[in-house]
PDB file of N, CA and C in Angstrom:
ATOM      1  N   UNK A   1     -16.448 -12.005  14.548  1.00  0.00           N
ATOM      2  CA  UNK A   1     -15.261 -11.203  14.693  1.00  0.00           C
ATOM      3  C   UNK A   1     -15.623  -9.755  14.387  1.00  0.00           C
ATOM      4  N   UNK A   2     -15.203  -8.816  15.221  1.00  0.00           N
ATOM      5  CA  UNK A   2     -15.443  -7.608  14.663  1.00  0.00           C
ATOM      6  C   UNK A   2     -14.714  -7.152  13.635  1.00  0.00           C
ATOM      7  N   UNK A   3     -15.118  -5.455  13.637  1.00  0.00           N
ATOM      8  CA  UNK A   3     -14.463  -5.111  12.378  1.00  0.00           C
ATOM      9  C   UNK A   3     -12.978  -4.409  12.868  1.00  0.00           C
ATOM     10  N   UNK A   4     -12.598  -4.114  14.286  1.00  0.00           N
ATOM     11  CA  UNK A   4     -11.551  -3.938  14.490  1.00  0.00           C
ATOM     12  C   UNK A   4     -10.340  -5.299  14.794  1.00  0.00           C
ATOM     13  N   UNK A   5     -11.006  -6.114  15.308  1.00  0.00           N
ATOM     14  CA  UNK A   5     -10.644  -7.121  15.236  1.00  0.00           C
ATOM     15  C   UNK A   5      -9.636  -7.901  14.210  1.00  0.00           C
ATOM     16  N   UNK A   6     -10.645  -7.767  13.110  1.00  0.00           N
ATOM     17  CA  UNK A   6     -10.507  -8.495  11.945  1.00  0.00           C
ATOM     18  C   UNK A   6      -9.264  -7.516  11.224  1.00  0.00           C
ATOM     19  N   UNK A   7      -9.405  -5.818  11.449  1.00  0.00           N
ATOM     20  CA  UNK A   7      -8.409  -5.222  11.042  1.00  0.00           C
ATOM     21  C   UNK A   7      -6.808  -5.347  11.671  1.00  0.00           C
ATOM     22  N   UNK A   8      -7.329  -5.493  12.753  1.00  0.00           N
ATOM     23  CA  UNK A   8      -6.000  -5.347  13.530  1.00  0.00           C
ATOM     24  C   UNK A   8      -5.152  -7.008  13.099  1.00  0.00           C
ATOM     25  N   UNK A   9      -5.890  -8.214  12.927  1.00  0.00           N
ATOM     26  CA  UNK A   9      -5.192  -9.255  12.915  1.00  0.00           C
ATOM     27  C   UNK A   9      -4.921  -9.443  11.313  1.00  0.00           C
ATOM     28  N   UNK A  10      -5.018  -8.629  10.242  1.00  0.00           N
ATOM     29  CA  UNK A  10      -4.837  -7.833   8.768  1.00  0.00           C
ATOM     30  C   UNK A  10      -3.447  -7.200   8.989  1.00  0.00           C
ATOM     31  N   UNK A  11      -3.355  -6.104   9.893  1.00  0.00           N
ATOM     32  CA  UNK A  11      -2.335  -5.320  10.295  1.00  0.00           C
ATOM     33  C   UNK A  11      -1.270  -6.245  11.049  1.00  0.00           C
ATOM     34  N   UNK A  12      -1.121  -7.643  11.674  1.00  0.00           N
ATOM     35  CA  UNK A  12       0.037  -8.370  11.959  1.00  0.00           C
ATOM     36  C   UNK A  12      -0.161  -8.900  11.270  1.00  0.00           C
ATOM     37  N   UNK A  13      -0.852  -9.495  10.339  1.00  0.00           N
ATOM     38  CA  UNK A  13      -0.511 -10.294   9.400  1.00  0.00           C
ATOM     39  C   UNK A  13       0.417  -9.216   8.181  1.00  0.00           C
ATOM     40  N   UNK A  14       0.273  -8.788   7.751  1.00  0.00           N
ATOM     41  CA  UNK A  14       0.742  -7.856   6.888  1.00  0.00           C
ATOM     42  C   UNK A  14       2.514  -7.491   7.346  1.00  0.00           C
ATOM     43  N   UNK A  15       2.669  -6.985   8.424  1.00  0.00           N
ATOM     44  CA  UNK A  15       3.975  -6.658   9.512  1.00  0.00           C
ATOM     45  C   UNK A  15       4.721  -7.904   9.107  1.00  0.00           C
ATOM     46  N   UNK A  16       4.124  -9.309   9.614  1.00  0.00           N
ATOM     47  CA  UNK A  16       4.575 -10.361   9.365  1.00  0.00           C
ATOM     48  C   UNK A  16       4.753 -10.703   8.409  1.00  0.00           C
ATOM     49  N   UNK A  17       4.737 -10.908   7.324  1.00  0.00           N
ATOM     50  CA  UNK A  17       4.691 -10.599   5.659  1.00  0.00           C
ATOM     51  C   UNK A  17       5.968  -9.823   5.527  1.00  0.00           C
ATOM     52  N   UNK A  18       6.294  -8.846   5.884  1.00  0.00           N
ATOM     53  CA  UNK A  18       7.004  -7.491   5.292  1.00  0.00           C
ATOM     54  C   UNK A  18       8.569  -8.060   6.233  1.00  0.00           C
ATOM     55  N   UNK A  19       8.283  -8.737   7.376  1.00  0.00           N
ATOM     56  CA  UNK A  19       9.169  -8.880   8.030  1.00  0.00           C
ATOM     57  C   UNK A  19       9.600 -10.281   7.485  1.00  0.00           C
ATOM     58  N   UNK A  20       9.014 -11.303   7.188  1.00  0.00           N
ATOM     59  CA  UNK A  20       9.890 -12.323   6.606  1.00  0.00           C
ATOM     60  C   UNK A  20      10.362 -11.848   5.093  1.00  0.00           C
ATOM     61  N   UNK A  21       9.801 -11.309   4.444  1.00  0.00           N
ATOM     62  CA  UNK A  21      10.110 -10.764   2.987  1.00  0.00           C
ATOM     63  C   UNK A  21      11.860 -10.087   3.424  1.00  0.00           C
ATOM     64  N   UNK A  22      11.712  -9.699   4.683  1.00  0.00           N
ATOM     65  CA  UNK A  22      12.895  -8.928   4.690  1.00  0.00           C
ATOM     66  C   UNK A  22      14.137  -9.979   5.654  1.00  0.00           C
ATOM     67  N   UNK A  23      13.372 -10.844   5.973  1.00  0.00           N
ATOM     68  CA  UNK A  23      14.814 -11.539   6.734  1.00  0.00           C
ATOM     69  C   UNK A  23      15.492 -12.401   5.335  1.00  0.00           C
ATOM     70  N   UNK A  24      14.161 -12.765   4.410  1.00  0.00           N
ATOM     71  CA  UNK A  24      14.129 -13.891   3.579  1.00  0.00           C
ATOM     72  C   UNK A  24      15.127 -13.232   2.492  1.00  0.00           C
ATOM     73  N   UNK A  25      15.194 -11.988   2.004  1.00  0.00           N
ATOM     74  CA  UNK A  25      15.870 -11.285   1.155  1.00  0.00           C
ATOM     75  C   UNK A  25      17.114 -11.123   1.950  1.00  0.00           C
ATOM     76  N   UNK A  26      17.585 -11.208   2.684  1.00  0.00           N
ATOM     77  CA  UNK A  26      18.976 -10.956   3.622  1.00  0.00           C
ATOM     78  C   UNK A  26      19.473 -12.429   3.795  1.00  0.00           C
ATOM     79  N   UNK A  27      18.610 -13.442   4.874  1.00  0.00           N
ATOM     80  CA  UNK A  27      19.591 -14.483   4.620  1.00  0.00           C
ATOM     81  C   UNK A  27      19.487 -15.299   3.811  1.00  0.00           C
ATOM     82  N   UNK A  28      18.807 -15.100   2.444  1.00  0.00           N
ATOM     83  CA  UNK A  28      18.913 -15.711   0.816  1.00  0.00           C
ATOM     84  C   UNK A  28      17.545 -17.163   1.451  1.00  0.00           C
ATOM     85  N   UNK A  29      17.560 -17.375   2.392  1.00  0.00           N
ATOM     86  CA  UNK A  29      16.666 -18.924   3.037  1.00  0.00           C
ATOM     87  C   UNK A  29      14.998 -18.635   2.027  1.00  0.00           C
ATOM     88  N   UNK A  30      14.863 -19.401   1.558  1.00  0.00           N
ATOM     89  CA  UNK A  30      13.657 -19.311   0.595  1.00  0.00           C
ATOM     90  C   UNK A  30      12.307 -19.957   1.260  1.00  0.00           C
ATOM     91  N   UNK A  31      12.429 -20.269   2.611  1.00  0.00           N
ATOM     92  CA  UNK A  31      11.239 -20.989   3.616  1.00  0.00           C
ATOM     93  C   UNK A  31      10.529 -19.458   4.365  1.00  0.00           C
ATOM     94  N   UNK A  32      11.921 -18.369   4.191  1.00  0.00           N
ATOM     95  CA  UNK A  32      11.037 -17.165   4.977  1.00  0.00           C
ATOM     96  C   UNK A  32      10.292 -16.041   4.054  1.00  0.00           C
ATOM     97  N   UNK A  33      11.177 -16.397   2.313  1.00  0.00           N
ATOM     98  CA  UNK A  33      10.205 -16.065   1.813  1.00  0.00           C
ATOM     99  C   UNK A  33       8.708 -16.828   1.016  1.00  0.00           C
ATOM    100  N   UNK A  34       8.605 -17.841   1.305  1.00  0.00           N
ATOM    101  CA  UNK A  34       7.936 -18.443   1.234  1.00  0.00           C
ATOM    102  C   UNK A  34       6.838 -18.419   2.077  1.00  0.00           C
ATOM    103  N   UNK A  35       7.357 -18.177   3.500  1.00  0.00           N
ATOM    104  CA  UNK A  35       6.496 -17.720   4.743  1.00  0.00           C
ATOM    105  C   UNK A  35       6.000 -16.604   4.774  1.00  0.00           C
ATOM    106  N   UNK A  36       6.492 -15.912   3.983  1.00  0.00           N
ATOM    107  CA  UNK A  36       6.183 -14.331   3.429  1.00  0.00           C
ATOM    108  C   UNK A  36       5.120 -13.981   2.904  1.00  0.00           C
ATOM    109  N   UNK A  37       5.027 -14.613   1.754  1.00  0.00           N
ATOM    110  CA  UNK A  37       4.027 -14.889   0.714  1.00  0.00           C
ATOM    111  C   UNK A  37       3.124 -15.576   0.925  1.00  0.00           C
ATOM    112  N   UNK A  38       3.068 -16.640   1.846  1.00  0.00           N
ATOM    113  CA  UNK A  38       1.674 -16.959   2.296  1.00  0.00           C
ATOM    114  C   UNK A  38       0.874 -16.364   3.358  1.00  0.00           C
ATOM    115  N   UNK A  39       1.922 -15.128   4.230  1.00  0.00           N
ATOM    116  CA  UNK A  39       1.233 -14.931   5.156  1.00  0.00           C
ATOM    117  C   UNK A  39       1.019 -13.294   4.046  1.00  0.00           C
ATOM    118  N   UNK A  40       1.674 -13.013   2.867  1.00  0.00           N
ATOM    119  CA  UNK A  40       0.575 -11.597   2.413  1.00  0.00           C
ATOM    120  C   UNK A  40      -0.461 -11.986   1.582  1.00  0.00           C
ATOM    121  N   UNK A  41      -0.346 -13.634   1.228  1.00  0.00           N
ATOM    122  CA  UNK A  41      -1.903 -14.046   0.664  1.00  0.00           C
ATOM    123  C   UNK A  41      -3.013 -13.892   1.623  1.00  0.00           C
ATOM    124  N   UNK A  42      -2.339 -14.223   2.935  1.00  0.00           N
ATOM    125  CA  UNK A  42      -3.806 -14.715   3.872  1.00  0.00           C
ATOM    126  C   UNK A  42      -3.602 -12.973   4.076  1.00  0.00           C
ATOM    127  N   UNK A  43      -3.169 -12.030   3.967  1.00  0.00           N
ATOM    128  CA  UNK A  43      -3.818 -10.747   4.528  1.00  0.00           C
ATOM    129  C   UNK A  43      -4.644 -10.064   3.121  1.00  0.00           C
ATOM    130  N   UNK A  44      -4.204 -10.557   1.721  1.00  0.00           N
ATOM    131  CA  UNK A  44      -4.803 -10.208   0.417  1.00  0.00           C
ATOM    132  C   UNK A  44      -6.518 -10.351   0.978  1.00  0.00           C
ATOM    133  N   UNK A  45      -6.375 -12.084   1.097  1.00  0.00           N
ATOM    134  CA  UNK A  45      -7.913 -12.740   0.661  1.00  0.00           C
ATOM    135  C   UNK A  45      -8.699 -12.247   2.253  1.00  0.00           C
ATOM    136  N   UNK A  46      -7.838 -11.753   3.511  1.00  0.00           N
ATOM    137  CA  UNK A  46      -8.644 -11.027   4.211  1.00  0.00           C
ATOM    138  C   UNK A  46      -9.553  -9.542   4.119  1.00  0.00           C
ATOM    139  N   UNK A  47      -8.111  -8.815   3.386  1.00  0.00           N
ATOM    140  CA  UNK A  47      -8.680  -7.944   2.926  1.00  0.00           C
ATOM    141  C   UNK A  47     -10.134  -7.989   1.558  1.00  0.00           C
ATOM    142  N   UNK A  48      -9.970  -8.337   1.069  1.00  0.00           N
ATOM    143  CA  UNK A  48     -11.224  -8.712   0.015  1.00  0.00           C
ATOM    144  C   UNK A  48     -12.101  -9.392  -0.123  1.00  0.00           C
ATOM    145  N   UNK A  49     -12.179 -10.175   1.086  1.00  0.00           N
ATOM    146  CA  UNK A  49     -13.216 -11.332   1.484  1.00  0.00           C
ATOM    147  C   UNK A  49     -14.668 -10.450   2.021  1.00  0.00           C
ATOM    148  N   UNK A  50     -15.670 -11.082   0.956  1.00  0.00           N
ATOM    149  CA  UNK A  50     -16.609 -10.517   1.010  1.00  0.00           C
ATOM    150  C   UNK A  50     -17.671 -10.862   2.414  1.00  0.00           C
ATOM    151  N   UNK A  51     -18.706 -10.127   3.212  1.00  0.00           N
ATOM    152  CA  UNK A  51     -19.473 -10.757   3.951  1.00  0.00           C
ATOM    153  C   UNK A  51     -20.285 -11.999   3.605  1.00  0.00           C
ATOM    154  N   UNK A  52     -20.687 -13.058   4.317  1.00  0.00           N
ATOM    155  CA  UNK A  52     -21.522 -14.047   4.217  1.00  0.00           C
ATOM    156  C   UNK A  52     -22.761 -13.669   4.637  1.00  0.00           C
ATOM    157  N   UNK A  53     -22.927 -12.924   5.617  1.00  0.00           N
ATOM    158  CA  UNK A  53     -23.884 -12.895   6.207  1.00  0.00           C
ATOM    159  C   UNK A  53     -25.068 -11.535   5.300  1.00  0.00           C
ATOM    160  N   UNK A  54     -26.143 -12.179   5.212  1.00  0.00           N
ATOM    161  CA  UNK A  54     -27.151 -11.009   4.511  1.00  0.00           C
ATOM    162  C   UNK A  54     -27.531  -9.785   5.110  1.00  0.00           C
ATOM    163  N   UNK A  55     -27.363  -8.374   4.461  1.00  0.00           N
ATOM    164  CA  UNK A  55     -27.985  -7.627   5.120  1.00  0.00           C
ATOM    165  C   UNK A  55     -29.346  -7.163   5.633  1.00  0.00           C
ATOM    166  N   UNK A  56     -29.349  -6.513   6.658  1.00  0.00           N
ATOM    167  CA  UNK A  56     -30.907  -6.682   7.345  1.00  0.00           C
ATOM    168  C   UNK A  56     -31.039  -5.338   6.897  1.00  0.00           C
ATOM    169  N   UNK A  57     -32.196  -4.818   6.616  1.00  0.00           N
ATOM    170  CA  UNK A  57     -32.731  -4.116   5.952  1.00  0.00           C
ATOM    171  C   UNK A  57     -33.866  -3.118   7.161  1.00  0.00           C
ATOM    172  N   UNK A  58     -33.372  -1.805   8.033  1.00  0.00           N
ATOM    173  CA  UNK A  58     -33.685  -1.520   8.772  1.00  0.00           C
ATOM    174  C   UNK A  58     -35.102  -0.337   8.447  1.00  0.00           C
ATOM    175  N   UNK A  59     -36.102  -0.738   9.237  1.00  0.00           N
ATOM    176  CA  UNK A  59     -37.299   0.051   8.860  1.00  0.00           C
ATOM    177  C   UNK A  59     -37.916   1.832   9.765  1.00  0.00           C
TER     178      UNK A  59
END
């Protein structure tokens, strides 16, 4: 995955987050904030998820 890639699907995840946080706070339904919160975990642990792959060391 690239690195715009990976940002841009950070950036709807996040939107999506902000947007159930906000339906979930209006129609009191605790499944959208619930849906909320797992979708700003999965943009947390995207954001801070370290590389796997080793760096190559250019000569």
């Amino acid at each position: 995955m690239t690195s715009t890639t990976k940002y841009l699907a950070l950036a709807i995840l996040f939107c999506l987050a902000v947007l159930c946080f906000m339906v979930g706070t209006i129609a009191g339904a605790i499944a959208f904030i619930a849906i909320g919160f797992l979708l700003e975990l999965a943009f947390w642990i995207g954001v801070f998820k370290t590389s796997s792959k080793p760096k190559k060391n250019k000569r």
